[in-house]
Protein backbone atom coordinates (compact mmCIF):
# COMPACT_ATOMS: atom_id res chain seq x y z
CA UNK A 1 84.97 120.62 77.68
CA UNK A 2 84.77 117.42 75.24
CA UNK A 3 83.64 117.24 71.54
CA UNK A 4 81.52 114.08 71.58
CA UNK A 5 80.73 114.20 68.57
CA UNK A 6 80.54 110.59 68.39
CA UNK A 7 80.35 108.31 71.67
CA UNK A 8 82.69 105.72 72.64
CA UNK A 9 82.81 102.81 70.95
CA UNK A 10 80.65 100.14 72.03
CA UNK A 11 83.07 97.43 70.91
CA UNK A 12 85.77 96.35 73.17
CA UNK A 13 89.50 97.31 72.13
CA UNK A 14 91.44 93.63 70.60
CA UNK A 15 93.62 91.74 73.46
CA UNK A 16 96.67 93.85 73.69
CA UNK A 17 95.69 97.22 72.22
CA UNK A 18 96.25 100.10 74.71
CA UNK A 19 93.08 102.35 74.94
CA UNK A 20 95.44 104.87 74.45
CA UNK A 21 96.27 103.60 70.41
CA UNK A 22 92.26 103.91 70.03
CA UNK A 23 91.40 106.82 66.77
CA UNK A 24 88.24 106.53 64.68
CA UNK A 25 90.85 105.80 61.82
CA UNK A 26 90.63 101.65 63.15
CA UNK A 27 87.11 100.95 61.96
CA UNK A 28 86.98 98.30 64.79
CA UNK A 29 87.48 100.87 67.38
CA UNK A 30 85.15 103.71 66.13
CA UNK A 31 82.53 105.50 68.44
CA UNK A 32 78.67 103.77 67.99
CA UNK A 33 76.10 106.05 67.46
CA UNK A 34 74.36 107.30 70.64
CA UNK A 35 71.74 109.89 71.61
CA UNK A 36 73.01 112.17 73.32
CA UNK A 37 76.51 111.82 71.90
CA UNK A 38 75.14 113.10 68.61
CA UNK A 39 73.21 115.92 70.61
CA UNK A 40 76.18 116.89 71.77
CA UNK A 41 77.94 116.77 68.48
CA UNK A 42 75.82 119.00 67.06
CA UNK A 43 76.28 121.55 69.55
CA UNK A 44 79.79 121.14 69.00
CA UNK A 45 79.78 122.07 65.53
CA UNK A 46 77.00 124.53 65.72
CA UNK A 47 79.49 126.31 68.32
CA UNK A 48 81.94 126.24 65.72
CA UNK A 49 79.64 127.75 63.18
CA UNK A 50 78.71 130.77 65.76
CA UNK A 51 82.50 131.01 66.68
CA UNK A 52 83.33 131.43 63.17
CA UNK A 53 80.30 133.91 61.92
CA UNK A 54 81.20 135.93 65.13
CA UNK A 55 85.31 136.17 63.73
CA UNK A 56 83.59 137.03 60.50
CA UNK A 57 81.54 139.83 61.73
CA UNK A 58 83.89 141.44 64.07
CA UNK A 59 86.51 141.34 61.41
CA UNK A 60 84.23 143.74 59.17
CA UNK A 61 82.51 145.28 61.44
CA UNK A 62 86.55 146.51 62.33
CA UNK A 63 88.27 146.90 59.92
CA UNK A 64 85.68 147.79 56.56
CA UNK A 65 87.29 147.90 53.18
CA UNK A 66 89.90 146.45 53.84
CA UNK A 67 91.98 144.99 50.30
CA UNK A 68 92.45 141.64 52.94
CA UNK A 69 88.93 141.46 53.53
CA UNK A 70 87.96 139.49 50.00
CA UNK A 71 90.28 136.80 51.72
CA UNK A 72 89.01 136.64 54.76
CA UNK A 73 85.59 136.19 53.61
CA UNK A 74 86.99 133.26 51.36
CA UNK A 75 89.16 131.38 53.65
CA UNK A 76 85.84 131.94 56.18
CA UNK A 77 83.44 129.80 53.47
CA UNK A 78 86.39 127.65 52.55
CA UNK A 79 86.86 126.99 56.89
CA UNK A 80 82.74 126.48 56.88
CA UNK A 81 82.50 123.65 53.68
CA UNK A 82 85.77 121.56 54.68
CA UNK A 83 84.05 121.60 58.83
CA UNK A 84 80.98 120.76 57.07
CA UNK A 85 82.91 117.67 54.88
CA UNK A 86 84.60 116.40 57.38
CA UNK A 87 83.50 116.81 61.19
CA UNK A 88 79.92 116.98 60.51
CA UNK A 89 80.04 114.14 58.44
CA UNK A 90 82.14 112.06 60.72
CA UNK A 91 85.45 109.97 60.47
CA UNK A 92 85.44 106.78 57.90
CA UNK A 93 88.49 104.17 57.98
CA UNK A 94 90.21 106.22 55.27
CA UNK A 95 93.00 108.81 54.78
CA UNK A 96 89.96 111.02 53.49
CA UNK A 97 89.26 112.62 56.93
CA UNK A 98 92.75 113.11 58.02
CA UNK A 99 93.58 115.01 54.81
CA UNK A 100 90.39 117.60 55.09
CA UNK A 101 91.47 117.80 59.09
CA UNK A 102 95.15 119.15 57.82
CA UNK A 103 93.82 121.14 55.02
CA UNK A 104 91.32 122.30 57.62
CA UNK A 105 93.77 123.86 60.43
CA UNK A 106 96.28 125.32 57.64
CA UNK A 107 93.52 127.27 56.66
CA UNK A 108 92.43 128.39 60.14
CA UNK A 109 96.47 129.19 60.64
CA UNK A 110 96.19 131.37 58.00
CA UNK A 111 92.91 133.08 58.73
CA UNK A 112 94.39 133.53 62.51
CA UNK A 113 97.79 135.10 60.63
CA UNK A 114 95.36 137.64 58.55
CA UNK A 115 92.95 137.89 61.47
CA UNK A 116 93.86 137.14 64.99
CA UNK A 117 90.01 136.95 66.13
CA UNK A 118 89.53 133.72 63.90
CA UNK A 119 91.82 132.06 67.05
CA UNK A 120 88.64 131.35 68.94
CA UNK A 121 87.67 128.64 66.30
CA UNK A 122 90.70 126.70 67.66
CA UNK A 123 88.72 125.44 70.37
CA UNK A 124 86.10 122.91 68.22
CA UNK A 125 88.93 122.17 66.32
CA UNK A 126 90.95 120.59 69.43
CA UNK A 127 88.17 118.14 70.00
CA UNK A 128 88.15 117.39 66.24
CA UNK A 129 91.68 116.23 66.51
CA UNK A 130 91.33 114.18 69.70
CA UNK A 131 87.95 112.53 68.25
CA UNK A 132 90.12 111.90 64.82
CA UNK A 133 93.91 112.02 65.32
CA UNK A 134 95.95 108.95 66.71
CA UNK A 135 96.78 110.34 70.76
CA UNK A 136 100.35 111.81 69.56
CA UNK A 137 99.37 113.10 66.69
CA UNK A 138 96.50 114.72 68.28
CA UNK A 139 98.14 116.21 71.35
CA UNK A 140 100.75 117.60 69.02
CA UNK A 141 97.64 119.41 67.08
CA UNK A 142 96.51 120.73 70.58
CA UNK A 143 99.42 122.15 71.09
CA UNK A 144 100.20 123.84 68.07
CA UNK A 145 96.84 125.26 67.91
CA UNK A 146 97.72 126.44 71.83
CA UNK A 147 100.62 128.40 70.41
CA UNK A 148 98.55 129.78 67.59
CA UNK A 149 95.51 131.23 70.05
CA UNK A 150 98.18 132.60 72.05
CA UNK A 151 99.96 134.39 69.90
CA UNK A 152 96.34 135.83 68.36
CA UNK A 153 95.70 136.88 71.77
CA UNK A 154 98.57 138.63 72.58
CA UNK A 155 98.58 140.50 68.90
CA UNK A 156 94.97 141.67 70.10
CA UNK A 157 96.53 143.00 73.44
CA UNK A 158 97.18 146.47 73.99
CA UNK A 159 100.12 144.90 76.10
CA UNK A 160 101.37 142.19 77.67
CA UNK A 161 99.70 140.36 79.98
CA UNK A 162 100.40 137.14 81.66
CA UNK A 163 96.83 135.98 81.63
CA UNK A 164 96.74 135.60 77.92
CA UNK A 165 99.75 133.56 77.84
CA UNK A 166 98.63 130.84 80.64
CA UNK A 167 95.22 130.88 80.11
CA UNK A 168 95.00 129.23 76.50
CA UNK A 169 97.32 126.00 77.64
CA UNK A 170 95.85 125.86 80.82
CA UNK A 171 92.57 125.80 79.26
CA UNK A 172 93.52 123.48 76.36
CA UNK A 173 95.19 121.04 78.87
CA UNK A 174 92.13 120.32 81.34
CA UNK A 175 90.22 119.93 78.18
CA UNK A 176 92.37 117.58 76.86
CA UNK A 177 92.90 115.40 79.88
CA UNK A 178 89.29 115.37 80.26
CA UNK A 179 89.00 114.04 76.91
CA UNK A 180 91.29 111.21 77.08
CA UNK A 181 90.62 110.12 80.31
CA UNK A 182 86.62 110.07 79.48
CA UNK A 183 87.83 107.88 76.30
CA UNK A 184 89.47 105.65 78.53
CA UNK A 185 86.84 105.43 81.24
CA UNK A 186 84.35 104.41 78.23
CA UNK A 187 87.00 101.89 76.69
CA UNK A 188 87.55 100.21 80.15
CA UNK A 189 83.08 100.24 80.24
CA UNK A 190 82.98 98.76 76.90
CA UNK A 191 85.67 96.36 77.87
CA UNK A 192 83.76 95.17 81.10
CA UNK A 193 80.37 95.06 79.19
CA UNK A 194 82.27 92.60 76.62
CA UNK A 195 83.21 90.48 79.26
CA UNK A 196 79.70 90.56 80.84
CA UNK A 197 78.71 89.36 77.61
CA UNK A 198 80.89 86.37 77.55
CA UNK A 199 80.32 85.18 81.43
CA UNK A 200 76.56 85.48 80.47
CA UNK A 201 77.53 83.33 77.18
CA UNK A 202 79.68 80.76 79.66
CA UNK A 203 76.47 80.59 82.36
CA UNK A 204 73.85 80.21 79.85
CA UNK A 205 76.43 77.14 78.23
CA UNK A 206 76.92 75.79 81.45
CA UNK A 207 72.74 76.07 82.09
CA UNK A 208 72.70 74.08 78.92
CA UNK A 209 74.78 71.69 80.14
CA UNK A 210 73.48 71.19 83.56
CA UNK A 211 70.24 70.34 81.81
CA UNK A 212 71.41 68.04 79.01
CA UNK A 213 73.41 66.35 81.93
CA UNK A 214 70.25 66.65 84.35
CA UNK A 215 68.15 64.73 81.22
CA UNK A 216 70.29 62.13 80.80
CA UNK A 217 70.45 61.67 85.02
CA UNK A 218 67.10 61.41 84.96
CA UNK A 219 67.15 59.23 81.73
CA UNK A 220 69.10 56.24 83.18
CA UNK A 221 67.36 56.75 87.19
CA UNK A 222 64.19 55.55 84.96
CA UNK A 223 65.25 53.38 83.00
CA UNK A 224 66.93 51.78 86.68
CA UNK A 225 63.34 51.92 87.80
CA UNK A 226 61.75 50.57 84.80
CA UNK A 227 64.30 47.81 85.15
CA UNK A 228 63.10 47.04 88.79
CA UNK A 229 59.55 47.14 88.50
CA UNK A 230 59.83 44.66 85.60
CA UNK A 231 62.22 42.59 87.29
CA UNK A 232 59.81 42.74 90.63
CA UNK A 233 56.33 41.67 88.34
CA UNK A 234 56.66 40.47 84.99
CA UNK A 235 60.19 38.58 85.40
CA UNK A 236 59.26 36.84 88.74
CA UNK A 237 55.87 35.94 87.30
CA UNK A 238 57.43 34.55 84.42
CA UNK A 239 59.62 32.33 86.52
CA UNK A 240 56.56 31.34 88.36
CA UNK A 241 55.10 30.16 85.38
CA UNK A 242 57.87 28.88 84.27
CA UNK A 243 58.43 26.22 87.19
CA UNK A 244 54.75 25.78 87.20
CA UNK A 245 54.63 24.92 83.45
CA UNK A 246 58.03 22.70 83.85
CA UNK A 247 56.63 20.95 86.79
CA UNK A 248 53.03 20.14 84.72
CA UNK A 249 54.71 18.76 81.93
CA UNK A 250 56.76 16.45 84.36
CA UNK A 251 53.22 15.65 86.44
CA UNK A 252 51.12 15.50 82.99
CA UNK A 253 51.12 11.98 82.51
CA UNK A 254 51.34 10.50 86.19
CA UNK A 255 49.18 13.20 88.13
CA UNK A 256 47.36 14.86 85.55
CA UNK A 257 44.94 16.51 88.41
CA UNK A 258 48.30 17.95 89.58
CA UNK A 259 49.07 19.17 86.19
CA UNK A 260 46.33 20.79 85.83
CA UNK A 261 46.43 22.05 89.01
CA UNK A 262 49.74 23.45 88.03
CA UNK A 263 48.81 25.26 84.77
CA UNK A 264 45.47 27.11 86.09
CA UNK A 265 48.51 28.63 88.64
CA UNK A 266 50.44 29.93 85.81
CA UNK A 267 47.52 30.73 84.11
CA UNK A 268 46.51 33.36 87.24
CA UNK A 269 50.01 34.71 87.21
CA UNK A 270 49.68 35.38 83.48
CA UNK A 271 46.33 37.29 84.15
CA UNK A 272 48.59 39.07 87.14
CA UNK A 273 51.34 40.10 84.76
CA UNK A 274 48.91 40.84 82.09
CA UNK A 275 47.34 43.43 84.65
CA UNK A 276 50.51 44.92 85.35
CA UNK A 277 51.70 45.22 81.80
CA UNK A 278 48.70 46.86 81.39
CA UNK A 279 49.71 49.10 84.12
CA UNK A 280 52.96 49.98 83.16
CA UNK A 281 51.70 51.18 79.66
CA UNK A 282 49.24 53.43 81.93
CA UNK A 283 50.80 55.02 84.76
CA UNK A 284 53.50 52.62 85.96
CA UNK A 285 51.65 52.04 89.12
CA UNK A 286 51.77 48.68 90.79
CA UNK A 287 48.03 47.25 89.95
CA UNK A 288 47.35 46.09 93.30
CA UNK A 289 47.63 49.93 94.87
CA UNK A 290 45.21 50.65 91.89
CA UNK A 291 42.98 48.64 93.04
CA UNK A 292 42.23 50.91 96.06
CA UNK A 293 42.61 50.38 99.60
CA UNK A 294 46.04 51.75 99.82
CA UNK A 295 48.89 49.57 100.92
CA UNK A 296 47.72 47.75 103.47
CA UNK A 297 45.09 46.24 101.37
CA UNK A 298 47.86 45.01 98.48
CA UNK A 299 50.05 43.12 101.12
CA UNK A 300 47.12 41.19 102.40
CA UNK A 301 46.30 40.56 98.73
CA UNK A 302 49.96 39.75 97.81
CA UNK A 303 49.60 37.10 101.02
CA UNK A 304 46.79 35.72 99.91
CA UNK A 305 48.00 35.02 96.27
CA UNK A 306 51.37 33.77 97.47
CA UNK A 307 49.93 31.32 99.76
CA UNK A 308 47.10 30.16 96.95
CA UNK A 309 49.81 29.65 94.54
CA UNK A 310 52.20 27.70 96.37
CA UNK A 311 49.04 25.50 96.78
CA UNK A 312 49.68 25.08 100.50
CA UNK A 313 53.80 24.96 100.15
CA UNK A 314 53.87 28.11 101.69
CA UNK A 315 51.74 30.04 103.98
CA UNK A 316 51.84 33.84 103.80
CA UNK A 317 50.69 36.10 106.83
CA UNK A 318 50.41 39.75 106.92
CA UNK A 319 49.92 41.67 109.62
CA UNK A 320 49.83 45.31 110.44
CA UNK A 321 50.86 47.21 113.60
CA UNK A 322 49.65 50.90 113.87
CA UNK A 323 48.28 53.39 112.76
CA UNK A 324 49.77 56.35 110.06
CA UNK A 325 48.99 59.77 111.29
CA UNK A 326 48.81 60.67 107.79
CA UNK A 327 48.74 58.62 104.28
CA UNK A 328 51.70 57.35 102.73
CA UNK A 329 53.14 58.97 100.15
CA UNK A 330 52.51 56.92 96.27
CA UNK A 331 56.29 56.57 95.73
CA UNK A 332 56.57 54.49 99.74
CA UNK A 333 53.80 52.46 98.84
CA UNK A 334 55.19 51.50 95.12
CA UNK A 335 58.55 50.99 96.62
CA UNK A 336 58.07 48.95 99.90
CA UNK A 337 55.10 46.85 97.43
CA UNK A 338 57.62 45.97 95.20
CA UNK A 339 60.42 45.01 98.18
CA UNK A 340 57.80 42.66 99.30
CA UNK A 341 56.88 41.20 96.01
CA UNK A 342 60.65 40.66 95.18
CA UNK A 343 61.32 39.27 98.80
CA UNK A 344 58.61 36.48 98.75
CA UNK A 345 59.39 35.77 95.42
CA UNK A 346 62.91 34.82 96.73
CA UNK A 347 61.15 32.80 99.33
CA UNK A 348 59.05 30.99 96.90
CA UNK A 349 61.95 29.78 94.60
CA UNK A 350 65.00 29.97 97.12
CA UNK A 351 64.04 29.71 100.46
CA UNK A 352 62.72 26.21 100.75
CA UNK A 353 60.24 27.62 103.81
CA UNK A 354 56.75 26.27 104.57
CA UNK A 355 55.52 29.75 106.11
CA UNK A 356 56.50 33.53 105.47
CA UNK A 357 55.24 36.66 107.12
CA UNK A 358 54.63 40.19 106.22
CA UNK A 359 54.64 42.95 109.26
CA UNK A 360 53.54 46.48 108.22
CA UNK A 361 54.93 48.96 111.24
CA UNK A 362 53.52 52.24 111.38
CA UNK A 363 55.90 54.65 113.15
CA UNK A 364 55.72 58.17 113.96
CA UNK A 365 58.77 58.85 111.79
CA UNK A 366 58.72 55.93 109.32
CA UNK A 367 57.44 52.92 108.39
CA UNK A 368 58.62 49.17 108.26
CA UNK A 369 57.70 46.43 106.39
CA UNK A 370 59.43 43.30 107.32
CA UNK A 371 59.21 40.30 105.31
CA UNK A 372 60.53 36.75 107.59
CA UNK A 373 60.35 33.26 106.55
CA UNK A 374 61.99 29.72 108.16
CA UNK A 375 63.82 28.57 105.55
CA UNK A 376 67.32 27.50 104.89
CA UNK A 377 68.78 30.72 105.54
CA UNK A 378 72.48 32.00 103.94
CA UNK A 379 75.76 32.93 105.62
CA UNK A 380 77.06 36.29 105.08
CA UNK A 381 79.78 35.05 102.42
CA UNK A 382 77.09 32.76 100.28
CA UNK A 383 76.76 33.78 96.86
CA UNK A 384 73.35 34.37 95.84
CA UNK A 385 71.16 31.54 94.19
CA UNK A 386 70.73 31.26 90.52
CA UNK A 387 68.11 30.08 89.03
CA UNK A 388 67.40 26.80 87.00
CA UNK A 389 69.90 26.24 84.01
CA UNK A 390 72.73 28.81 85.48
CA UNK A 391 71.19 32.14 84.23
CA UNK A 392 71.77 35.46 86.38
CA UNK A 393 69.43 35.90 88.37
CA UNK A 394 68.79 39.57 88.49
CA UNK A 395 68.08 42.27 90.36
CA UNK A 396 67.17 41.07 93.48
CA UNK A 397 68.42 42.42 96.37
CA UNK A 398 70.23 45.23 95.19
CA UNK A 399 67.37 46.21 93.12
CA UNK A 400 65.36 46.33 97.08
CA UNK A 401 68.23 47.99 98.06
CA UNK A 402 68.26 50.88 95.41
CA UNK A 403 64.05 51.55 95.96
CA UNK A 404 64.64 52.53 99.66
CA UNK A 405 67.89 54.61 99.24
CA UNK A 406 65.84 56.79 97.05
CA UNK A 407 63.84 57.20 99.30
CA UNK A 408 66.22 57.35 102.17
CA UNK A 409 65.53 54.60 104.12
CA UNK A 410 67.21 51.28 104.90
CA UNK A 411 67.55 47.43 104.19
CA UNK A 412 68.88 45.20 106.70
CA UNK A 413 68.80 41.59 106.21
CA UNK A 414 69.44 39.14 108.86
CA UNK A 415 70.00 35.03 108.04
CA UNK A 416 72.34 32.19 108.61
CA UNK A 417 72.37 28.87 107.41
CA UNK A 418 69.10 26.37 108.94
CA UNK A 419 67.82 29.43 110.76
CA UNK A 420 65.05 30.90 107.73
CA UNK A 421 65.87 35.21 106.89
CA UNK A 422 64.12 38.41 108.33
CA UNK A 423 64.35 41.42 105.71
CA UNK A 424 63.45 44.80 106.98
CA UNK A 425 62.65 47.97 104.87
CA UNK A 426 62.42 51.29 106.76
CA UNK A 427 61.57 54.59 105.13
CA UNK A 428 61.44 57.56 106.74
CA UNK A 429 58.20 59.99 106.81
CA UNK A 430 58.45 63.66 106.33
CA UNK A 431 56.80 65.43 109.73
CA UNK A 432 53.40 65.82 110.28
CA UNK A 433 52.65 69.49 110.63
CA UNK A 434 52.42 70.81 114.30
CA UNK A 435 48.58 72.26 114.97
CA UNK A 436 49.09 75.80 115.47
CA UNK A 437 48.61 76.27 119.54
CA UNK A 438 45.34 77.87 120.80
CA UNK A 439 45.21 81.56 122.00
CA UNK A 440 43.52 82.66 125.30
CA UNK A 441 42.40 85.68 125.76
């Protein structure tokens, strides 16, 4: 048996309290309301009521006209309105419900003195002290209300008898250990539903971080691929034009057919970078794969360009071996477009080579592009060139580099000195999906 009056508190007990220290008297360890707690409750005290009208009526019905009788019913409606102030109405964080709880058993000691059948009332009142008392102070009630039921019982004997004597404290112990150790069991709940709470608080921080960090990841990988496709169109088309425009205003005067020549060149670029300015605003698609016609169709375009604007310098081939068993993804294309846009734009300013070639390879597992010419070449430990008046040059190949690591593929570069360069870009395809095998039957 347990008076639940009011459940366990829902709040876990401050670091370093011992559930054991936990009374209603700490208004940061009193019982939240619950359901069937307060069900419960009012069984309690509606037991205690019953208890108490049953004393009452067995005491007249016993001993009638009696000259004690006037203070039995008293002390009985004096019991009923202090139960009714203080248990019904519950504990507060003030010396208020520990005063009506003492008044509360002296008069039930005193009803038990006059009239030992009152001693049955002892047993809502042991819950009353558990749910209120400090755990000392409320086993000491238990078990001076013990002594008091036993000693009712055994004035209500005929004789004596053992029963009577063990019963009671047996009784009153189980109770109480039930009690406590329920309290406990519902601190200990309380105490792992707090820290629930918090490692839900931690994951849903660490969920916020992960994105924030996740945002600015993918923050700076764009603004790394922004960088790239600019470098890859609008800054090597600007350096195009810029050589082109440097080398009209050197021609202007002694080859003005030259010149020109020259500036209708950088004039096409301009319309080129225009397009692809125009692009990035869109969809940041390269324009030549908007076009249509897929990759395939933008390197023989990219040839064809190359070689009309080196004006016969230069002469671009492209050439493709295979076919793909399925089309390349957007982000291949973009990427290995780009690698060959940067690589014979090196060629153009760097390489000093009269012919370049682009070689498409279409592999079951990947694809190739490699982009050769015969010019100077570079050793191994050769810095890499700069251009005209000392500036960094860029991106370049690291920027190559970086587009097929994303996508998982390599970049291998072969050159020496006097013997031209052969760069190779191979990306790996995801598997085509096996045709399910036919059933006979």
């Amino acid at each position: 048996m347990q008076d639940r009056s009011e459940p366990v508190s829902a709040v876990a007990p401050p670091p370093g309290r011992d559930p054991d220290t936990l009374s209603a008297a700490d208004p940061d360890t009193r019982p939240a309301a619950d359901p069937d707690a307060r069900w419960l409750a009012l069984l309690t005290h509606a037991a205690f009521f019953l208890l108490l009208g049953a004393s009452l009526a067995r005491f007249l019905m016993r001993h009638p006209g009696e000259t004690r009788t006037p203070w039995i019913i008293a002390l009985s409606v004096t019991l009923a309105v202090l139960y009714l102030l203080g248990p019904v109405l519950g504990p507060r964080p003030t010396p208020g419900p520990l005063i009506r709880l003492g008044v509360l058993v002296v008069v039930w000691m005193v009803l038990v003195l006059l009239a030992p059948s009152f001693a049955w009332c002892a047993v809502p009142l042991f819950y009353t002290g558990l749910r209120i008392l400090p755990p000392r102070a409320a086993l000491a009630l238990v078990a001076l209300l013990t002594v008091f039921v036993v000693a009712a019982q055994l004035r209500l004997a005929e004789g004596f008898d053992p029963n009577l004597v063990l019963a009671p404290p047996a009784v009153a112990a189980v109770a109480t250990a039930v009690f406590v150790h329920m309290q406990r069991q519902a601190v200990l709940q309380q105490d792992l539903a707090s820290r629930q709470r918090e490692l839900i608080d931690d994951l849903l921080s660490t969920r916020r971080e992960l994105a924030a960090t996740e945002r600015r990841e993918g923050t700076l990988a764009e603004r790394q691929r922004l960088s790239m496709e600019i470098h890859d169109t609008l800054a090597q088309g600007l350096s195009s034009q810029q050589m082109l425009l440097q080398a009209a205003d050197r021609s202007w005067d002694a080859d003005p057919v030259a010149a020109r020549r020259h500036v209708r060149t950088a004039t096409g670029i301009a319309e080129r970078n225009l397009a692809e300015a125009r692009r990035f605003v869109h969809d940041l698609a390269p324009a030549d794969l908007a076009e249509g016609g897929g990759l395939e169709a933008a390197l023989h375009a990219l040839a064809a360009r190359e070689t009309a604007q080196s004006h016969g310098r230069i002469a671009v081939r492209c050439h493709v071996e295979g076919t793909p068993l399925a089309p390349l993804p957007d982000r291949v294309q973009s990427a290995l477009l780009r690698i060959a846009q940067g690589a014979l734009a090196n060629v153009s300013e760097h390489a000093e080579a009269t012919a370049a070639g682009l070689t498409l390879t279409h592999l079951d597992d990947r694809v190739v592009l490699d982009i050769a010419d015969n010019g100077r070449g570079f050793g191994p430990a050769e810095p890499s060139p700069r251009p005209p008046g000392g500036g960094v040059r860029g991106h370049g190949l690291p920027a190559m580099r970086a587009r097929v690591q994303q996508l998982g593929g390599t970049l291998t570069i072969e050159s020496a000195p006097g013997e031209g360069t052969v760069l190779s870009a191979a990306v790996p395809l995801p598997a085509a999906p096996t045709p399910p095998a036919e059933v006979h039957r």
